[in-house]
PDB file of N, CA and C in Angstrom:
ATOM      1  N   UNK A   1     150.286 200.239-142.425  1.00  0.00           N
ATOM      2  CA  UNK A   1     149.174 200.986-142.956  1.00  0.00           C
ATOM      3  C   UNK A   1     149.737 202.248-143.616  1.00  0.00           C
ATOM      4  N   UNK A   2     148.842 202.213-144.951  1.00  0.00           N
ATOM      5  CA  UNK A   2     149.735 203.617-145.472  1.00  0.00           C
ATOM      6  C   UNK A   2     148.865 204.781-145.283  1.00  0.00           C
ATOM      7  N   UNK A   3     149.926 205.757-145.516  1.00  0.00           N
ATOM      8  CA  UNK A   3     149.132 207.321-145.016  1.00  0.00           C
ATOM      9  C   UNK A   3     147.751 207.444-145.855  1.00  0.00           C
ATOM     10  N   UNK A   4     147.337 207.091-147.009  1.00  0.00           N
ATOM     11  CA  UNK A   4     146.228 207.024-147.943  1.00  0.00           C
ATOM     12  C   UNK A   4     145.140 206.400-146.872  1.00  0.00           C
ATOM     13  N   UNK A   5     145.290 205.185-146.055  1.00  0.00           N
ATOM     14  CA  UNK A   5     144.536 204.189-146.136  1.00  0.00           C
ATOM     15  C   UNK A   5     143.613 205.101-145.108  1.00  0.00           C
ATOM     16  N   UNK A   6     142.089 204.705-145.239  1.00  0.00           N
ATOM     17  CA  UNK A   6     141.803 205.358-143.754  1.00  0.00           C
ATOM     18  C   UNK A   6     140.626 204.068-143.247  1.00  0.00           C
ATOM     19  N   UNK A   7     140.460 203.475-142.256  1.00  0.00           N
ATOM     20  CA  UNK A   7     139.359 203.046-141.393  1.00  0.00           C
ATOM     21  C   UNK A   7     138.186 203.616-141.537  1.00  0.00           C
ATOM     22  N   UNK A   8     137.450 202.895-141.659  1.00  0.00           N
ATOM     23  CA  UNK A   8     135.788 203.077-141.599  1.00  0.00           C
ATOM     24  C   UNK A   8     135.460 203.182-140.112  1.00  0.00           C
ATOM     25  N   UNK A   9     134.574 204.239-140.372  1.00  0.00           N
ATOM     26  CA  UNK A   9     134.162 204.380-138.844  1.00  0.00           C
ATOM     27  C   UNK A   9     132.778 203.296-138.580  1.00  0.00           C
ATOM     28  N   UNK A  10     132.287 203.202-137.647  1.00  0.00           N
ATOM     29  CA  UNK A  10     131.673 202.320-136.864  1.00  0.00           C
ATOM     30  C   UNK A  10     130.463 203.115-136.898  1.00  0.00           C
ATOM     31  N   UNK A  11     129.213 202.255-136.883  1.00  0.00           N
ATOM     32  CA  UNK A  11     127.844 203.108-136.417  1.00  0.00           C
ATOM     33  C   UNK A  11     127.202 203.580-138.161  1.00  0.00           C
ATOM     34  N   UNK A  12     126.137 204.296-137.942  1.00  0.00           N
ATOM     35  CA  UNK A  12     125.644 204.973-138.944  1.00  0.00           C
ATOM     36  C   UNK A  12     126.020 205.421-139.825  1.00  0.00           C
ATOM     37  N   UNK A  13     125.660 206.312-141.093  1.00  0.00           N
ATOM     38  CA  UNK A  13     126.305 207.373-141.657  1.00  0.00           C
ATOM     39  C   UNK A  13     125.915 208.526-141.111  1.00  0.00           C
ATOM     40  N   UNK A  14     127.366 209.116-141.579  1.00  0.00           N
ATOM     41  CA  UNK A  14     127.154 210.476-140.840  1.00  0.00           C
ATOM     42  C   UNK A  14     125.849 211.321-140.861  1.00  0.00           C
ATOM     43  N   UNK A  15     125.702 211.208-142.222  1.00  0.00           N
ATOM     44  CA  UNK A  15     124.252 212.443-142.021  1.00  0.00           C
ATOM     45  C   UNK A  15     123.054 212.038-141.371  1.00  0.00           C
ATOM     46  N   UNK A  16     122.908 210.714-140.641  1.00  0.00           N
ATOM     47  CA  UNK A  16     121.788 210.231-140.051  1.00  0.00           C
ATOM     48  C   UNK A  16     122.420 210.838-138.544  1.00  0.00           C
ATOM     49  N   UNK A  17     123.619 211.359-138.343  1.00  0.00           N
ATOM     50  CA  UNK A  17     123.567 211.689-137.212  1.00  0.00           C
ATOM     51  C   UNK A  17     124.385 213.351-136.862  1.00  0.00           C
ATOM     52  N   UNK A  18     123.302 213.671-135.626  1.00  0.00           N
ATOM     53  CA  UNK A  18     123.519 214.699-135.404  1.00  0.00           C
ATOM     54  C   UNK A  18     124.464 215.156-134.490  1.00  0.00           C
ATOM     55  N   UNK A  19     125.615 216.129-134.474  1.00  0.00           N
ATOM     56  CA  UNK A  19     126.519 216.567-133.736  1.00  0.00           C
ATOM     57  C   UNK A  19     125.828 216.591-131.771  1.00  0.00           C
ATOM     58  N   UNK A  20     126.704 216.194-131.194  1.00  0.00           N
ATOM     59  CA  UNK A  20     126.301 215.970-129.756  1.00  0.00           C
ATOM     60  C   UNK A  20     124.634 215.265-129.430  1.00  0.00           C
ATOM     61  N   UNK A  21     124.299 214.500-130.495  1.00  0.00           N
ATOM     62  CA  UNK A  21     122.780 213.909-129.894  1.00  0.00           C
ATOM     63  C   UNK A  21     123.042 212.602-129.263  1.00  0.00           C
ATOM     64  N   UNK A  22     124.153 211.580-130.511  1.00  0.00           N
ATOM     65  CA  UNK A  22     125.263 211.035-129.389  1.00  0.00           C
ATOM     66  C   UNK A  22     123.815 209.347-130.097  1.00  0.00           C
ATOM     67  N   UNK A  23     123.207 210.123-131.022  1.00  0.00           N
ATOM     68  CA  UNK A  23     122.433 208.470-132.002  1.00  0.00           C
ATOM     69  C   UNK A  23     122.033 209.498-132.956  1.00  0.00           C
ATOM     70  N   UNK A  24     120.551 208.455-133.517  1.00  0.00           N
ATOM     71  CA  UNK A  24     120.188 208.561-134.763  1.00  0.00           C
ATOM     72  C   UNK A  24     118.652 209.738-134.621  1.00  0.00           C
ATOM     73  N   UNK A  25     118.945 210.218-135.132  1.00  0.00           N
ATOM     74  CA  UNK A  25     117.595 211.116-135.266  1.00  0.00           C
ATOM     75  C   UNK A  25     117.649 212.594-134.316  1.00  0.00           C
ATOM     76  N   UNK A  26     116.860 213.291-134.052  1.00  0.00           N
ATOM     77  CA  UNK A  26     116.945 214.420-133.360  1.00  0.00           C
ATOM     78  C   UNK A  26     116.546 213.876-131.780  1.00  0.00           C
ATOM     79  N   UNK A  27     117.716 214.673-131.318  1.00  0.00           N
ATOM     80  CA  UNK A  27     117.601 214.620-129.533  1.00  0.00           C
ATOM     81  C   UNK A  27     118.039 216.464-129.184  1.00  0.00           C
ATOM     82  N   UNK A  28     117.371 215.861-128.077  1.00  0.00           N
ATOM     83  CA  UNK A  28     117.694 216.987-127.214  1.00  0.00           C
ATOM     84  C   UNK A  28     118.816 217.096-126.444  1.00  0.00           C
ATOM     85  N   UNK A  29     118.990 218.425-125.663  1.00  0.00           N
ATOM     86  CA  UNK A  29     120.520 218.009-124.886  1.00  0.00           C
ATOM     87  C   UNK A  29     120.195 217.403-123.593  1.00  0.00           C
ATOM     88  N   UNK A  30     121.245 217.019-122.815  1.00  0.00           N
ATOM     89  CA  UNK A  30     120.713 216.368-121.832  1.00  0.00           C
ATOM     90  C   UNK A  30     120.821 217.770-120.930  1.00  0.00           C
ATOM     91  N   UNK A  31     121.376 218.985-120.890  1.00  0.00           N
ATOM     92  CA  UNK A  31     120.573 219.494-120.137  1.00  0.00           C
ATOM     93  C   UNK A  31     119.229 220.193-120.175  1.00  0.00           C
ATOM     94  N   UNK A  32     118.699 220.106-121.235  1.00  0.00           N
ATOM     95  CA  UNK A  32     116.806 220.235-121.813  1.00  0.00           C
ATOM     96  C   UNK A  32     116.598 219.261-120.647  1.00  0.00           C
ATOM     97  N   UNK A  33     116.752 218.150-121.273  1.00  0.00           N
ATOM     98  CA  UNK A  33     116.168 216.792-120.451  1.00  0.00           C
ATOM     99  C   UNK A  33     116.090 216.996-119.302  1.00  0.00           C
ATOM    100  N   UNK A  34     116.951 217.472-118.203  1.00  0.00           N
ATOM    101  CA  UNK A  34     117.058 217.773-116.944  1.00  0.00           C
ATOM    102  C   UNK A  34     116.696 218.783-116.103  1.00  0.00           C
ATOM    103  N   UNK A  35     116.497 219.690-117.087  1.00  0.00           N
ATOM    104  CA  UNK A  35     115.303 221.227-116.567  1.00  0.00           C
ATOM    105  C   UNK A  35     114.196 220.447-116.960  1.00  0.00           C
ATOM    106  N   UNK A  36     113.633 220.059-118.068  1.00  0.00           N
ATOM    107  CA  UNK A  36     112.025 219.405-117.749  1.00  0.00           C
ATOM    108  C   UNK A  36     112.125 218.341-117.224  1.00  0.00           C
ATOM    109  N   UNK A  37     112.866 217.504-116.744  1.00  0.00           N
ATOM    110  CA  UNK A  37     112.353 216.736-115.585  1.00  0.00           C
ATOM    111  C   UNK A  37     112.540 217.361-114.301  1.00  0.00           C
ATOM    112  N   UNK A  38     113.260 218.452-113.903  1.00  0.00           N
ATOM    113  CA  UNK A  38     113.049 218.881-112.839  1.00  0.00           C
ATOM    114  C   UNK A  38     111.833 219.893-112.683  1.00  0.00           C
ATOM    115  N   UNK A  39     111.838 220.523-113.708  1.00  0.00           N
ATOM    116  CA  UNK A  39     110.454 221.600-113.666  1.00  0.00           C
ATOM    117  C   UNK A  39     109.272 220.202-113.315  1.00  0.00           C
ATOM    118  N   UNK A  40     109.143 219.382-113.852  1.00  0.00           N
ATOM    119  CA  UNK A  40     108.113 218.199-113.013  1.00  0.00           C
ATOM    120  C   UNK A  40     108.053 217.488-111.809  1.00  0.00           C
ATOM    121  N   UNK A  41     108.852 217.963-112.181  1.00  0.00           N
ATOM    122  CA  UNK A  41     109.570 217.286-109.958  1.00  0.00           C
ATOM    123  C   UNK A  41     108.886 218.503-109.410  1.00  0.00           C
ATOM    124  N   UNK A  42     109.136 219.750-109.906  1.00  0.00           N
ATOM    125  CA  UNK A  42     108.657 220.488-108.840  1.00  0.00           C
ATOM    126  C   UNK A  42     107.427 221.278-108.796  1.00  0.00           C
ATOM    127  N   UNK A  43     106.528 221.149-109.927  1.00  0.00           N
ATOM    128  CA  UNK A  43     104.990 220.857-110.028  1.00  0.00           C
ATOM    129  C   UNK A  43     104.441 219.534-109.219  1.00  0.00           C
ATOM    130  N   UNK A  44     105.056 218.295-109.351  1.00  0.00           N
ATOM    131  CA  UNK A  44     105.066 217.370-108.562  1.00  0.00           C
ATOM    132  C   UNK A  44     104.527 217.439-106.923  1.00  0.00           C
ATOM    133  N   UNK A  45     105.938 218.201-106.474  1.00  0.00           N
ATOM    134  CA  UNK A  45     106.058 218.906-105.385  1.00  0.00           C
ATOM    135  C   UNK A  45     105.647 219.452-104.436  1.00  0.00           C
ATOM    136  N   UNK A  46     105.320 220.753-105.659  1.00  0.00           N
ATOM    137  CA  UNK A  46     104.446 221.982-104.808  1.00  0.00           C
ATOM    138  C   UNK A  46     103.389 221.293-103.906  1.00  0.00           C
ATOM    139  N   UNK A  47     102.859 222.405-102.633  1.00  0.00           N
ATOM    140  CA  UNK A  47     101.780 221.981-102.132  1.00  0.00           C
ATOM    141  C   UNK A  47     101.867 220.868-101.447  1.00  0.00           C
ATOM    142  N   UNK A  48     100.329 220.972-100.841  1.00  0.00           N
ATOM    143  CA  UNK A  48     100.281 219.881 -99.148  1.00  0.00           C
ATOM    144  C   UNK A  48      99.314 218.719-100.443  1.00  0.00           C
ATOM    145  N   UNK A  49      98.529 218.235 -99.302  1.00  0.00           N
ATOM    146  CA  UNK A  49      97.773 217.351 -99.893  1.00  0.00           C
ATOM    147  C   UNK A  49      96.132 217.606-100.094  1.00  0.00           C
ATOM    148  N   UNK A  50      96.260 219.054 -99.695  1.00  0.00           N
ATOM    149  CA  UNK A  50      95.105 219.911-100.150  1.00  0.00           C
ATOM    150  C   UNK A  50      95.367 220.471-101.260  1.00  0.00           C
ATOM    151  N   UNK A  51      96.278 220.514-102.423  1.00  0.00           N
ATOM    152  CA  UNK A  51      96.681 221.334-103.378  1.00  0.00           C
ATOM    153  C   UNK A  51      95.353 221.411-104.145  1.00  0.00           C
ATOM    154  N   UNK A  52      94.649 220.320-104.185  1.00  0.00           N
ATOM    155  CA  UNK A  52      93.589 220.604-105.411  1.00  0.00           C
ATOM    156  C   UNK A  52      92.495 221.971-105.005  1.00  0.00           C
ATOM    157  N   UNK A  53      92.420 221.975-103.428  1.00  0.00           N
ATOM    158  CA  UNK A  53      91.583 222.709-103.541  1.00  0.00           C
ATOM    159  C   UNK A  53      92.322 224.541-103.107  1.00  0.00           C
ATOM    160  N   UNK A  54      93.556 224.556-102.782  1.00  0.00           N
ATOM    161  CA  UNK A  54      94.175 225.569-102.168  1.00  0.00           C
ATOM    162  C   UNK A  54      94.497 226.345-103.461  1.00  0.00           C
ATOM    163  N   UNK A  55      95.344 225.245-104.195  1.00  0.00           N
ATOM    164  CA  UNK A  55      96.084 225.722-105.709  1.00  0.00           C
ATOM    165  C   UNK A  55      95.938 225.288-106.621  1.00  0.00           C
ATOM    166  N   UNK A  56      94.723 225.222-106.840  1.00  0.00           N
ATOM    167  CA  UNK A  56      94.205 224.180-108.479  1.00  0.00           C
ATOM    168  C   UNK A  56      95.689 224.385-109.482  1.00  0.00           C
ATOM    169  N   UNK A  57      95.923 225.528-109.653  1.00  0.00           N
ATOM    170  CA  UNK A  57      96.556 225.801-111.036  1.00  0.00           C
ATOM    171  C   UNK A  57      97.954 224.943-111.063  1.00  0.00           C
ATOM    172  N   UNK A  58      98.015 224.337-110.059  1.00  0.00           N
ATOM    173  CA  UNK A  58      99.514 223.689-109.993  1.00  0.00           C
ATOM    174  C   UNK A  58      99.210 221.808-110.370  1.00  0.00           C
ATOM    175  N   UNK A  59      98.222 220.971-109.819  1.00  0.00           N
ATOM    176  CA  UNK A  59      97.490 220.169-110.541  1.00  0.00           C
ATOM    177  C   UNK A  59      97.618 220.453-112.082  1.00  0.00           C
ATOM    178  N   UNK A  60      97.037 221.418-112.633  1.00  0.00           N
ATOM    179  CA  UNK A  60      96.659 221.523-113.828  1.00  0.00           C
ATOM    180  C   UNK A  60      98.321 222.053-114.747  1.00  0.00           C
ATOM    181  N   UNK A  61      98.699 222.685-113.847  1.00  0.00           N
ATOM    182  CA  UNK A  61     100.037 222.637-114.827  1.00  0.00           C
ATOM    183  C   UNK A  61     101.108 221.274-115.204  1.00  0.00           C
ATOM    184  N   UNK A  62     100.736 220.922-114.057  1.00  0.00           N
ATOM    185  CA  UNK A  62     101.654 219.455-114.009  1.00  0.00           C
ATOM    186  C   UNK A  62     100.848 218.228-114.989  1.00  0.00           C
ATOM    187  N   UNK A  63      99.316 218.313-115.101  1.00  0.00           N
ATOM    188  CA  UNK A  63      98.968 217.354-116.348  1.00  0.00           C
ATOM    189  C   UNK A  63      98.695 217.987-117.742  1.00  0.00           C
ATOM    190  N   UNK A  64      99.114 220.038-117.843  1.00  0.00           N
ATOM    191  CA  UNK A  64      99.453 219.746-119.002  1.00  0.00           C
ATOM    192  C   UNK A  64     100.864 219.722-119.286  1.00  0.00           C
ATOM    193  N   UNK A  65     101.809 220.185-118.450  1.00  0.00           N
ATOM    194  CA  UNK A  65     102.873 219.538-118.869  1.00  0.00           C
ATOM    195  C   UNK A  65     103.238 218.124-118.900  1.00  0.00           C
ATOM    196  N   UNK A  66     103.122 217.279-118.567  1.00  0.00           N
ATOM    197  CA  UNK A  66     103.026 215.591-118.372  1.00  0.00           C
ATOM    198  C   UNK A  66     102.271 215.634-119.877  1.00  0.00           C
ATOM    199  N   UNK A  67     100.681 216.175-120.287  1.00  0.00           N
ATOM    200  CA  UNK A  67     100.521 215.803-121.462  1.00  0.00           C
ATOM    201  C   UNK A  67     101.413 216.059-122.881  1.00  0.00           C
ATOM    202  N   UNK A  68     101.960 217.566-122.582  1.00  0.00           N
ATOM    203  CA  UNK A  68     103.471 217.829-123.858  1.00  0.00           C
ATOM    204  C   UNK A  68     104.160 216.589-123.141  1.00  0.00           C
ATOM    205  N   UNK A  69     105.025 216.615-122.526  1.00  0.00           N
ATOM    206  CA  UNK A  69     106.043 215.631-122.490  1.00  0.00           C
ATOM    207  C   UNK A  69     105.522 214.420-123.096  1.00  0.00           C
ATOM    208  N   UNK A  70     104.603 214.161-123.058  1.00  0.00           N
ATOM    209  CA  UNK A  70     104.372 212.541-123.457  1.00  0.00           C
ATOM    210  C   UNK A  70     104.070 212.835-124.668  1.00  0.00           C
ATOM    211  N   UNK A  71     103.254 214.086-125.564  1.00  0.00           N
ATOM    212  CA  UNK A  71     102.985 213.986-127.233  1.00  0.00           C
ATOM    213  C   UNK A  71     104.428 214.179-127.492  1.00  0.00           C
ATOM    214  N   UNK A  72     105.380 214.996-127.185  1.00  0.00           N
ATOM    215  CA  UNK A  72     106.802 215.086-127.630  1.00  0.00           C
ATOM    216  C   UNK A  72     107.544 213.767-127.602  1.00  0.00           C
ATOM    217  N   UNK A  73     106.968 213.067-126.882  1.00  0.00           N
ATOM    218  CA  UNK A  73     108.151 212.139-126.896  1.00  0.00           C
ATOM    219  C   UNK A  73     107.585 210.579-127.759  1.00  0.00           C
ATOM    220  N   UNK A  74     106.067 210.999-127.890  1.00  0.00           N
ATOM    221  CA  UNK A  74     105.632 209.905-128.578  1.00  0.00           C
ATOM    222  C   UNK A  74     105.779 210.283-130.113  1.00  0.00           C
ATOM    223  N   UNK A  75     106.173 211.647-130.792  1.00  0.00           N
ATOM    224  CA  UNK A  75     106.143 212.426-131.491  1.00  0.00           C
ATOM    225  C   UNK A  75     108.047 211.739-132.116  1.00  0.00           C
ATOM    226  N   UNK A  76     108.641 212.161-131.089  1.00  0.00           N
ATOM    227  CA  UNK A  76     110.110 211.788-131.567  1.00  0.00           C
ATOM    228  C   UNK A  76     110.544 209.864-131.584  1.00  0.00           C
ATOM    229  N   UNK A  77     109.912 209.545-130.723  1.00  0.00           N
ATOM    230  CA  UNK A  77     109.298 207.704-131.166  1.00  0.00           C
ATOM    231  C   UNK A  77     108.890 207.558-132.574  1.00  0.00           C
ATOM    232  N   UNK A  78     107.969 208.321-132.853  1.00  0.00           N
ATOM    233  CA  UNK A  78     107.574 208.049-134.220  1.00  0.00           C
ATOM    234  C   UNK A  78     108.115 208.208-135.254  1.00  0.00           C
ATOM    235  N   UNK A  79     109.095 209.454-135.299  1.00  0.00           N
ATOM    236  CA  UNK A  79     110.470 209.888-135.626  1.00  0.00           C
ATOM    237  C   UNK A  79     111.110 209.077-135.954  1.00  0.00           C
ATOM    238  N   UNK A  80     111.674 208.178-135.220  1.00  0.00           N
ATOM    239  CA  UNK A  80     112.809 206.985-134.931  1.00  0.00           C
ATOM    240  C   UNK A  80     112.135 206.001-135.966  1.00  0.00           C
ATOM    241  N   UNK A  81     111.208 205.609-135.518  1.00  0.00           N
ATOM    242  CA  UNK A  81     110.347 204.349-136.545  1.00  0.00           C
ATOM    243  C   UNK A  81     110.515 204.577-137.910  1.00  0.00           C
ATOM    244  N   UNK A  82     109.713 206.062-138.464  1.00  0.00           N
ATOM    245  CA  UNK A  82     109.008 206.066-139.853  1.00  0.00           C
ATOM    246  C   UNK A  82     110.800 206.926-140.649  1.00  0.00           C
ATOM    247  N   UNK A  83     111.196 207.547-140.231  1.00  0.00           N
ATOM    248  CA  UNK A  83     112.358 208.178-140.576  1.00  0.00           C
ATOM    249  C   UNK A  83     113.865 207.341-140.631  1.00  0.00           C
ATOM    250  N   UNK A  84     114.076 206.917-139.786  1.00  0.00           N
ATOM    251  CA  UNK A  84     114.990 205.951-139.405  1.00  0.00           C
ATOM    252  C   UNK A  84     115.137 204.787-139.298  1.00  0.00           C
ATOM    253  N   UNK A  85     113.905 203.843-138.846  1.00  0.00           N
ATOM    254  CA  UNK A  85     113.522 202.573-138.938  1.00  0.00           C
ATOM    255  C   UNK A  85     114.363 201.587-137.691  1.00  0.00           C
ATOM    256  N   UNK A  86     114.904 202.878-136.571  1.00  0.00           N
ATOM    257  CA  UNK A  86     115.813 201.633-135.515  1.00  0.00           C
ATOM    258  C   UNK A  86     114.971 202.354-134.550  1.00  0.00           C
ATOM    259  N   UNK A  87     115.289 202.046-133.223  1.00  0.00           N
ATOM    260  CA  UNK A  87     114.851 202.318-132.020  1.00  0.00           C
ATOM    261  C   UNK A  87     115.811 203.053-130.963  1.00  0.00           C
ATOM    262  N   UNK A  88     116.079 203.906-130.348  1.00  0.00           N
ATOM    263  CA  UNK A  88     116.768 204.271-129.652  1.00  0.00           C
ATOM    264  C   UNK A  88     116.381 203.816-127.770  1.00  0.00           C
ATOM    265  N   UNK A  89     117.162 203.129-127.418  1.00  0.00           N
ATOM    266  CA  UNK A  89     116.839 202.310-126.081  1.00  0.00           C
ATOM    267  C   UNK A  89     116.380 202.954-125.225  1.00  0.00           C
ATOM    268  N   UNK A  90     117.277 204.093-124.876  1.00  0.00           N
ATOM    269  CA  UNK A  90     116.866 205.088-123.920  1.00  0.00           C
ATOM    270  C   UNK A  90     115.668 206.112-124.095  1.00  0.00           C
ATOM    271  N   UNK A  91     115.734 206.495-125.428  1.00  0.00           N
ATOM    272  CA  UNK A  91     114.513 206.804-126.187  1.00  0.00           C
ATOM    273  C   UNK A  91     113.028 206.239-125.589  1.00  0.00           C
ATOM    274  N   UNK A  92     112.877 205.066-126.071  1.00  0.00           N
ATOM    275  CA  UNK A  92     111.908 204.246-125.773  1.00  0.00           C
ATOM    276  C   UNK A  92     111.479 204.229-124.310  1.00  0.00           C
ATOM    277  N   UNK A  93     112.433 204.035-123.530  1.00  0.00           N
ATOM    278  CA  UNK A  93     112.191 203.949-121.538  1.00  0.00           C
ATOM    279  C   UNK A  93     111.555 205.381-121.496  1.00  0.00           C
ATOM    280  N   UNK A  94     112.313 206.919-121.767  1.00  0.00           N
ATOM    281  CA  UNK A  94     111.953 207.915-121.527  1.00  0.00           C
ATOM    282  C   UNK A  94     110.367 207.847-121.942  1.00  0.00           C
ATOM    283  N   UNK A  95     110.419 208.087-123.221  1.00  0.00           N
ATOM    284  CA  UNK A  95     109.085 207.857-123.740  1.00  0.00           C
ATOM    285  C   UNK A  95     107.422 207.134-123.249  1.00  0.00           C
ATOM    286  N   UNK A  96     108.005 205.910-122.891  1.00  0.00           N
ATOM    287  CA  UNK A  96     107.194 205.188-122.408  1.00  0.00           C
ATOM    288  C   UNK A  96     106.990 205.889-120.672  1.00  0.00           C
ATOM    289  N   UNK A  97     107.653 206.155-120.041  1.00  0.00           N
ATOM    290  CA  UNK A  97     107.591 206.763-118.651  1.00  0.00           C
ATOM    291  C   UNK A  97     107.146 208.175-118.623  1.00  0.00           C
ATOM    292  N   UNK A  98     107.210 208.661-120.007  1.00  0.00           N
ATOM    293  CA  UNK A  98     105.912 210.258-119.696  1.00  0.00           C
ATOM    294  C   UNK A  98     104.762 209.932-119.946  1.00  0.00           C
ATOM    295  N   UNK A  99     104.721 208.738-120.989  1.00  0.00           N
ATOM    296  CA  UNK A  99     103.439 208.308-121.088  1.00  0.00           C
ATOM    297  C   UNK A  99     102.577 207.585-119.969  1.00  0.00           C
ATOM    298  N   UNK A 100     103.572 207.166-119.145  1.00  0.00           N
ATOM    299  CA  UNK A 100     102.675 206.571-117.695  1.00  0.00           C
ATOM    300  C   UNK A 100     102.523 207.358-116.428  1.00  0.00           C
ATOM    301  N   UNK A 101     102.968 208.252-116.775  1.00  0.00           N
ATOM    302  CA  UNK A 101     102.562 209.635-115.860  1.00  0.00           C
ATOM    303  C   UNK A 101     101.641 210.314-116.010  1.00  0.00           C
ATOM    304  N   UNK A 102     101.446 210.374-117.337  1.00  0.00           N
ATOM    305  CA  UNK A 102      99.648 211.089-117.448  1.00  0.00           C
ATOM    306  C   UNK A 102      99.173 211.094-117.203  1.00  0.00           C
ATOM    307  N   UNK A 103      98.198 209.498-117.001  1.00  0.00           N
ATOM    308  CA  UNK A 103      97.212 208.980-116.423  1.00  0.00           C
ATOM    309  C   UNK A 103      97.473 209.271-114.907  1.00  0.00           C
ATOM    310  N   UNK A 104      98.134 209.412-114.322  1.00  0.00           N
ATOM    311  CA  UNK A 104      98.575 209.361-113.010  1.00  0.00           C
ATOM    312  C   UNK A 104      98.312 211.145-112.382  1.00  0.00           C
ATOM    313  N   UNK A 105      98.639 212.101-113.577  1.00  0.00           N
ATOM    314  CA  UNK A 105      98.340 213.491-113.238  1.00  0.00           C
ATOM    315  C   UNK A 105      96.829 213.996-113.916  1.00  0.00           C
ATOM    316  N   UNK A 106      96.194 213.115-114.146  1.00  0.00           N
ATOM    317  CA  UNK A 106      94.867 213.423-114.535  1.00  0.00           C
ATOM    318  C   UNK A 106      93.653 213.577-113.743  1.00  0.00           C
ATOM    319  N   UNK A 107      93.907 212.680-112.610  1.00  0.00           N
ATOM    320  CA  UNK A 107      92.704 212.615-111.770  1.00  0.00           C
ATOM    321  C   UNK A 107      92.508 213.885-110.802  1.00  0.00           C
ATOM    322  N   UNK A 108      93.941 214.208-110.511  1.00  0.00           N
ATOM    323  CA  UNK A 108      94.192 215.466-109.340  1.00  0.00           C
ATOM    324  C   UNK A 108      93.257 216.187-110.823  1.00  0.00           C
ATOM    325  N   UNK A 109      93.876 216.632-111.327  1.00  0.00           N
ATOM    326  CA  UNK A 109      93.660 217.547-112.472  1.00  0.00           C
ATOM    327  C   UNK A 109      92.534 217.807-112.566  1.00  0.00           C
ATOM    328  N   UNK A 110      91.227 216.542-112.893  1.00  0.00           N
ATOM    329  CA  UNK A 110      90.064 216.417-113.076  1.00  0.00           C
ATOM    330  C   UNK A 110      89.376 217.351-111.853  1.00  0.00           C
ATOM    331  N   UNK A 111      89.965 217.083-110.441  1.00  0.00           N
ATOM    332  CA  UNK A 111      89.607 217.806-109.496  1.00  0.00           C
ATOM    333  C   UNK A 111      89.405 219.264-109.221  1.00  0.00           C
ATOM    334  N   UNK A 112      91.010 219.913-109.636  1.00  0.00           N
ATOM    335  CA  UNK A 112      91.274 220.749-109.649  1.00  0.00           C
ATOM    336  C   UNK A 112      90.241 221.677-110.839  1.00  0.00           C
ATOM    337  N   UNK A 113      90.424 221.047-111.836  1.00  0.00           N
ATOM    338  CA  UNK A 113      89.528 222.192-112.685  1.00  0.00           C
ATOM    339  C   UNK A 113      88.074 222.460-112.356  1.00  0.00           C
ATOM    340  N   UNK A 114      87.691 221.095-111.465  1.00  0.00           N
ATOM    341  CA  UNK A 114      86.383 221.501-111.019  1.00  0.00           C
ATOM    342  C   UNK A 114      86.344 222.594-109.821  1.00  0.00           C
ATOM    343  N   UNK A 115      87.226 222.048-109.440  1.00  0.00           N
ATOM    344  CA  UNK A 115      87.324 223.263-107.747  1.00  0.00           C
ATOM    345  C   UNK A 115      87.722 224.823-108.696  1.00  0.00           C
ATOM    346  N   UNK A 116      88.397 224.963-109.823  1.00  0.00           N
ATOM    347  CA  UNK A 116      89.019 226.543-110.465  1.00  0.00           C
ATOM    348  C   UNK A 116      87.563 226.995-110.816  1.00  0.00           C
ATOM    349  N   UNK A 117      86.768 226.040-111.175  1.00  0.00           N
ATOM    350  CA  UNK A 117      85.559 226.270-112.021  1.00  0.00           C
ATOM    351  C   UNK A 117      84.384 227.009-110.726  1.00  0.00           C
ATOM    352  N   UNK A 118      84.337 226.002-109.846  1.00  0.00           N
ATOM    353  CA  UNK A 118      83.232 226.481-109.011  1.00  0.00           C
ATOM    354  C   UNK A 118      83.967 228.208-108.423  1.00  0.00           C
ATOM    355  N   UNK A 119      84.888 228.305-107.872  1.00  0.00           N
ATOM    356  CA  UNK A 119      85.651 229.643-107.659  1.00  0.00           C
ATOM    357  C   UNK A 119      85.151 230.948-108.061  1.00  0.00           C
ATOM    358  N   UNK A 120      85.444 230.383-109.853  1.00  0.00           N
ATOM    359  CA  UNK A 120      85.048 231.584-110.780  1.00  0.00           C
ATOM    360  C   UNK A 120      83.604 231.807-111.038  1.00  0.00           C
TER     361      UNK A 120
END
């Protein structure tokens, strides 16, 4: 091989990809990723199994954060599709798993704002 020659690299072109995102399109770092999934772990957390009525505001923080996480990530899904036209694997699992948490932090929620409501 002569000193001229050079190998093609593998994968995308470069400008479809961004330094440390590690694929195609905009990511976050993985330690973002890991402070908001732990900041949800520990809204999660907080509190007995009276929270709705002791600490409404912790219910309610945890389904609106669960609701950002899931428009952000259905937001950067859409990203991938209309911009890029591939899918990112891990992408997709994340994505799909804030979106099935919502429904799941809604009902406390529903509670809670009624119990903040009667209070005030």
């Amino acid at each position: 091989m002569s000193a001229t020659t050079r190998l093609r690299s593998a994968g995308p072109p470069a400008a479809w990809v961004r330094p440390g995102s590690g694929g195609v399109g905009r990511s976050t770092s993985a330690a973002a990723e890991r402070v908001s999934a732990g900041a949800t772990r520990v809204l999660a957390g907080i509190g007995d199994r009276q929270r709705v009525r002791t600490t409404p505001w912790v219910p309610l923080a945890l389904a609106a954060k669960t609701a950002v996480d899931a428009a952000g990530s259905g937001f950067l899904l859409a990203e991938q599709l209309t911009k890029h036209r591939s899918l990112c694997s891990g992408c997709t699992v994340a994505a799909l798993a804030q979106v099935a948490t919502l429904p799941l932090a809604l009902p406390e929620a529903r509670v809670a704002l009624h119990t903040w409501r009667r209070r005030r």
